[in-house]
C-alpha atoms as a PDB file:
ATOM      1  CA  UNK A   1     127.091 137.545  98.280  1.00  0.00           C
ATOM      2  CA  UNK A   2     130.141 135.644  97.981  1.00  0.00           C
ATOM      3  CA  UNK A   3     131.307 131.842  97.010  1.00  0.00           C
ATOM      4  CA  UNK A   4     134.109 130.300  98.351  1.00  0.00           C
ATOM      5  CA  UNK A   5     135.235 127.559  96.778  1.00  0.00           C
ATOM      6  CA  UNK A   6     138.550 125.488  98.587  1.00  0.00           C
ATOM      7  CA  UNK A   7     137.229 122.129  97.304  1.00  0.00           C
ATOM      8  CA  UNK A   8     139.470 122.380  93.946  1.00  0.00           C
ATOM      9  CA  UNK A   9     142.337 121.716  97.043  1.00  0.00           C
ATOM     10  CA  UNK A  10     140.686 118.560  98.451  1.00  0.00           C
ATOM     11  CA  UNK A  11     138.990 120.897 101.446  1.00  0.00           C
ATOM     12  CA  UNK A  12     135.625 118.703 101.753  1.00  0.00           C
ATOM     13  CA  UNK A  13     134.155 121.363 104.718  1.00  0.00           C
ATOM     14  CA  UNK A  14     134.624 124.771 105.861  1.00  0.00           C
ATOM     15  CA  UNK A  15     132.924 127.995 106.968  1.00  0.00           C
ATOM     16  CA  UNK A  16     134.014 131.386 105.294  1.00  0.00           C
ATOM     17  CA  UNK A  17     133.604 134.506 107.392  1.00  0.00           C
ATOM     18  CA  UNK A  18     131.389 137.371 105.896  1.00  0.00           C
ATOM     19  CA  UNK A  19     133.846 140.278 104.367  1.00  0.00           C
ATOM     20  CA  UNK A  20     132.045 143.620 104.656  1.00  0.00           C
ATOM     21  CA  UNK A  21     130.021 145.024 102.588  1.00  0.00           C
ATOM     22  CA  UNK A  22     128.530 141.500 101.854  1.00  0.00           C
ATOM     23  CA  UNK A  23     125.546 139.436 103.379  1.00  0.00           C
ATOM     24  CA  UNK A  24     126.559 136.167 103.133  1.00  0.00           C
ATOM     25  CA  UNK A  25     129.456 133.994 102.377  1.00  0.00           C
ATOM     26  CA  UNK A  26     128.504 129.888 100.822  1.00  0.00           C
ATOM     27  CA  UNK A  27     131.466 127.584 101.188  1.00  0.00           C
ATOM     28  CA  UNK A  28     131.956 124.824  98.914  1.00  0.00           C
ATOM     29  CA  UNK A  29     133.680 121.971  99.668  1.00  0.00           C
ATOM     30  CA  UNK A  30     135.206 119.036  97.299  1.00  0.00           C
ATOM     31  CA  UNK A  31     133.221 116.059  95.938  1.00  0.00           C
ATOM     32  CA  UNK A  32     133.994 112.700  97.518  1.00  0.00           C
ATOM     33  CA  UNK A  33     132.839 109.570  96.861  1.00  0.00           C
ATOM     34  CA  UNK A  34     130.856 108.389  99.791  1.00  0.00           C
ATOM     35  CA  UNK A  35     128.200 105.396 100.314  1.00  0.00           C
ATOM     36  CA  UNK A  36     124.378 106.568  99.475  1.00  0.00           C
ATOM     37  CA  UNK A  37     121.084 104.951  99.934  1.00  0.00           C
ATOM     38  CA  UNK A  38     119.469 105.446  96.564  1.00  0.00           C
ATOM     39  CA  UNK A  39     116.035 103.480  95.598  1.00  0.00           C
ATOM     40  CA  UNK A  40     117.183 101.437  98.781  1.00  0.00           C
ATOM     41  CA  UNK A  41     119.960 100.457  97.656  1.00  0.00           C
ATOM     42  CA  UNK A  42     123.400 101.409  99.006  1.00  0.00           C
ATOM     43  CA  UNK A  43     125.535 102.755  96.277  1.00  0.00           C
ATOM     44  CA  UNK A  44     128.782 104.677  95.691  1.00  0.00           C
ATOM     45  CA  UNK A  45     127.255 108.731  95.070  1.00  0.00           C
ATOM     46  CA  UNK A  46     129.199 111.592  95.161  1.00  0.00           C
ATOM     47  CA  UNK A  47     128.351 114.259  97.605  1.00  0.00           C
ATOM     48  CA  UNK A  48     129.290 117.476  98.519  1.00  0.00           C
ATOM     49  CA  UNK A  49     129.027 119.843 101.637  1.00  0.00           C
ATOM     50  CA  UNK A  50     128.031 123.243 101.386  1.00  0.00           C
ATOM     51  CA  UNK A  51     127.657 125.481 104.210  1.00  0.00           C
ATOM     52  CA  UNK A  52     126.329 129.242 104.260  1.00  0.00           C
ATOM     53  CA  UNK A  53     127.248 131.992 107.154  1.00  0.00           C
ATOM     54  CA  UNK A  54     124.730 135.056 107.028  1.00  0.00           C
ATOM     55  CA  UNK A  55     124.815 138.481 108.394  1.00  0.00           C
ATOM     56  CA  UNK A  56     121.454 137.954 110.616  1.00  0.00           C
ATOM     57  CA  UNK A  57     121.265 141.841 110.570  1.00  0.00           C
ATOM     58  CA  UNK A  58     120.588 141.797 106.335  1.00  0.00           C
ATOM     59  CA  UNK A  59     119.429 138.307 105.761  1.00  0.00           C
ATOM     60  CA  UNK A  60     117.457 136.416 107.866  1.00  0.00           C
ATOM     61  CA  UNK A  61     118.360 132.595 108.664  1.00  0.00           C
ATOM     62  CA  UNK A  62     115.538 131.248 107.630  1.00  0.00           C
ATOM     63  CA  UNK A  63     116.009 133.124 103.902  1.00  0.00           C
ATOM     64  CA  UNK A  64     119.107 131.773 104.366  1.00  0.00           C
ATOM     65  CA  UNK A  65     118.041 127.737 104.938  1.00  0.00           C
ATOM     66  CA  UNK A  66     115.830 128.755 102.410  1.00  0.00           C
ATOM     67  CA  UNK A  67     118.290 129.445  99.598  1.00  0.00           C
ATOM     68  CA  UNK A  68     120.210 126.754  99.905  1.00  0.00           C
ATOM     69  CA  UNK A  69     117.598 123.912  99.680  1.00  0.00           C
ATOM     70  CA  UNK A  70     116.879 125.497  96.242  1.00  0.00           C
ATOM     71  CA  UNK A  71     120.528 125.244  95.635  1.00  0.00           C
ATOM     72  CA  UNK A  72     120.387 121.627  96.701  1.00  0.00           C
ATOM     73  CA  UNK A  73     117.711 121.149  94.043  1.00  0.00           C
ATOM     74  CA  UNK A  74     119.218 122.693  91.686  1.00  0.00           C
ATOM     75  CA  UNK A  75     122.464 120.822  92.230  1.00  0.00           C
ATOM     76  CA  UNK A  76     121.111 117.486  92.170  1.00  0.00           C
ATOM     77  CA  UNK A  77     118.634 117.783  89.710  1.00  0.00           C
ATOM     78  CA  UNK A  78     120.145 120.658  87.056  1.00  0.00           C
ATOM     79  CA  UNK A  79     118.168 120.250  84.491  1.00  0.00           C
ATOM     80  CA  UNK A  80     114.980 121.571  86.509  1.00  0.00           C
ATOM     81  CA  UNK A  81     117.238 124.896  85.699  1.00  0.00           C
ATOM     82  CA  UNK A  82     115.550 125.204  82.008  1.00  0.00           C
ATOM     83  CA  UNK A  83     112.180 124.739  82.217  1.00  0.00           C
END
């Protein structure tokens, strides 16, 4: 597994191809300040794109999907991370 990261150089989406030996590649992308609904409310949020290619023949998609909507919790709710 491998991280990409080319949002420290203002990059805000791409998708990394897999380097052999690994199984997957996740591509971050910068944080931007974009518009949000939040409590239904539109607000200034910051948001960030992450996208993940997989080696289908190691790791299914669906693990894959999987995986990241952890991540996504993780992300925007960290503190979920110590309990």
């Amino acid at each position: 597994f491998t991280i990409s990261n080319l949002g420290m150089f203002g990059i805000t989406e791409f998708t990394s191809i897999i380097n052999q030996p690994n199984s997957a590649i996740m591509s971050v992308g910068a944080i931007v300040q974009k518009p949000v609904v939040k409590n239904g409310q539109i607000v200034v949020g910051n948001v960030m794109k992450i996208t993940l290619a997989c080696d289908h023949r190691t790791v299914d998609g669906a693990t894959g999907a999987a995986f990241l909507q952890t991540f996504k919790s993780y992300i925007e709710n960290p503190i979920v991370m110590y309990v």
